[in-house]
Protein backbone atom coordinates (compact mmCIF):
# COMPACT_ATOMS: atom_id res chain seq x y z
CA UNK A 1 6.07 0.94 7.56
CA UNK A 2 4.20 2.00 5.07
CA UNK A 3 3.18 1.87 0.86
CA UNK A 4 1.62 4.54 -1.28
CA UNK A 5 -0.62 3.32 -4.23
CA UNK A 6 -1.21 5.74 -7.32
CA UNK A 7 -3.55 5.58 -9.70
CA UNK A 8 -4.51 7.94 -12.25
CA UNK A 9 -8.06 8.82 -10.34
CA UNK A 10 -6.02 9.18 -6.84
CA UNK A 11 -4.03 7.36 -4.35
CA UNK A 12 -4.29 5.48 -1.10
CA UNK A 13 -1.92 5.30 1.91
CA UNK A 14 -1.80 1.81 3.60
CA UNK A 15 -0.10 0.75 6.69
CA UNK A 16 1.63 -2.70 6.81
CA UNK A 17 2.44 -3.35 10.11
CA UNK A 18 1.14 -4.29 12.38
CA UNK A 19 -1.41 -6.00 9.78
CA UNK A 20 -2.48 -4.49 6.44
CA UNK A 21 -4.58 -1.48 6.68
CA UNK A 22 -5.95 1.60 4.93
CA UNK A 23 -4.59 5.04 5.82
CA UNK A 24 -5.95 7.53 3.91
CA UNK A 25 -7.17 7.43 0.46
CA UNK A 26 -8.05 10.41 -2.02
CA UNK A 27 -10.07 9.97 -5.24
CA UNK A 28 -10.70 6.67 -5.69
CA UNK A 29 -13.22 4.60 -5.11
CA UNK A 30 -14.50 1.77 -2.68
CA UNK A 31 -13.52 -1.14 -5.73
CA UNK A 32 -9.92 0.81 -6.83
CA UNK A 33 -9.13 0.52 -2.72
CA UNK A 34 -10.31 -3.33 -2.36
CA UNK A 35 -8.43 -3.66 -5.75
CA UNK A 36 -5.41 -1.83 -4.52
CA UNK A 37 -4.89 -3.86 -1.19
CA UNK A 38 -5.08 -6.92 -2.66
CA UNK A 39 -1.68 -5.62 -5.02
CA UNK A 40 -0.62 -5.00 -1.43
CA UNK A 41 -1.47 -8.26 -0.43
CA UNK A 42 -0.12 -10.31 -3.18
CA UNK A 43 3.12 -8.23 -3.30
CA UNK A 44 3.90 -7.71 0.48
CA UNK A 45 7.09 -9.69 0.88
CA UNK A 46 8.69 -7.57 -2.33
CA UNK A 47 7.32 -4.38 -0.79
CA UNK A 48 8.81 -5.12 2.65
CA UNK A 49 12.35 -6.10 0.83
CA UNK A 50 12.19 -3.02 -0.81
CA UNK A 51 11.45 -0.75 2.45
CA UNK A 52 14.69 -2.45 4.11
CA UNK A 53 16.86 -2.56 1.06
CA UNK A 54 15.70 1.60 1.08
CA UNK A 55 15.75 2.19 4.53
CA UNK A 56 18.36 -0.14 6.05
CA UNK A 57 18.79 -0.79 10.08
């Protein structure tokens, strides 16, 4: 499972299983990634709700 992050300067790829982790990440820099994971972070459980509810079984 994964989440893609956009931003207007580029976008990052992060894995979330088995624990959070960066991918890839194109344009942006060190401080838009650390900002970016902790969106992850703080909005993991809706992400993950949304991946099943998407992709369900």
């Amino acid at each position: 499972m994964h989440v893609h992050v956009s931003h207007p300067d580029g976008e990052a790829k992060f894995w979330m299983s088995p624990k959070l982790a960066l991918a890839t990440s194109t344009g942006l820099s060190t401080k838009q990634i650390i900002e970016a994971q902790q969106l992850v972070t703080v909005h993991m459980e809706e992400i993950v709700h949304a991946w099943h509810m998407h992709f369900p079984g």
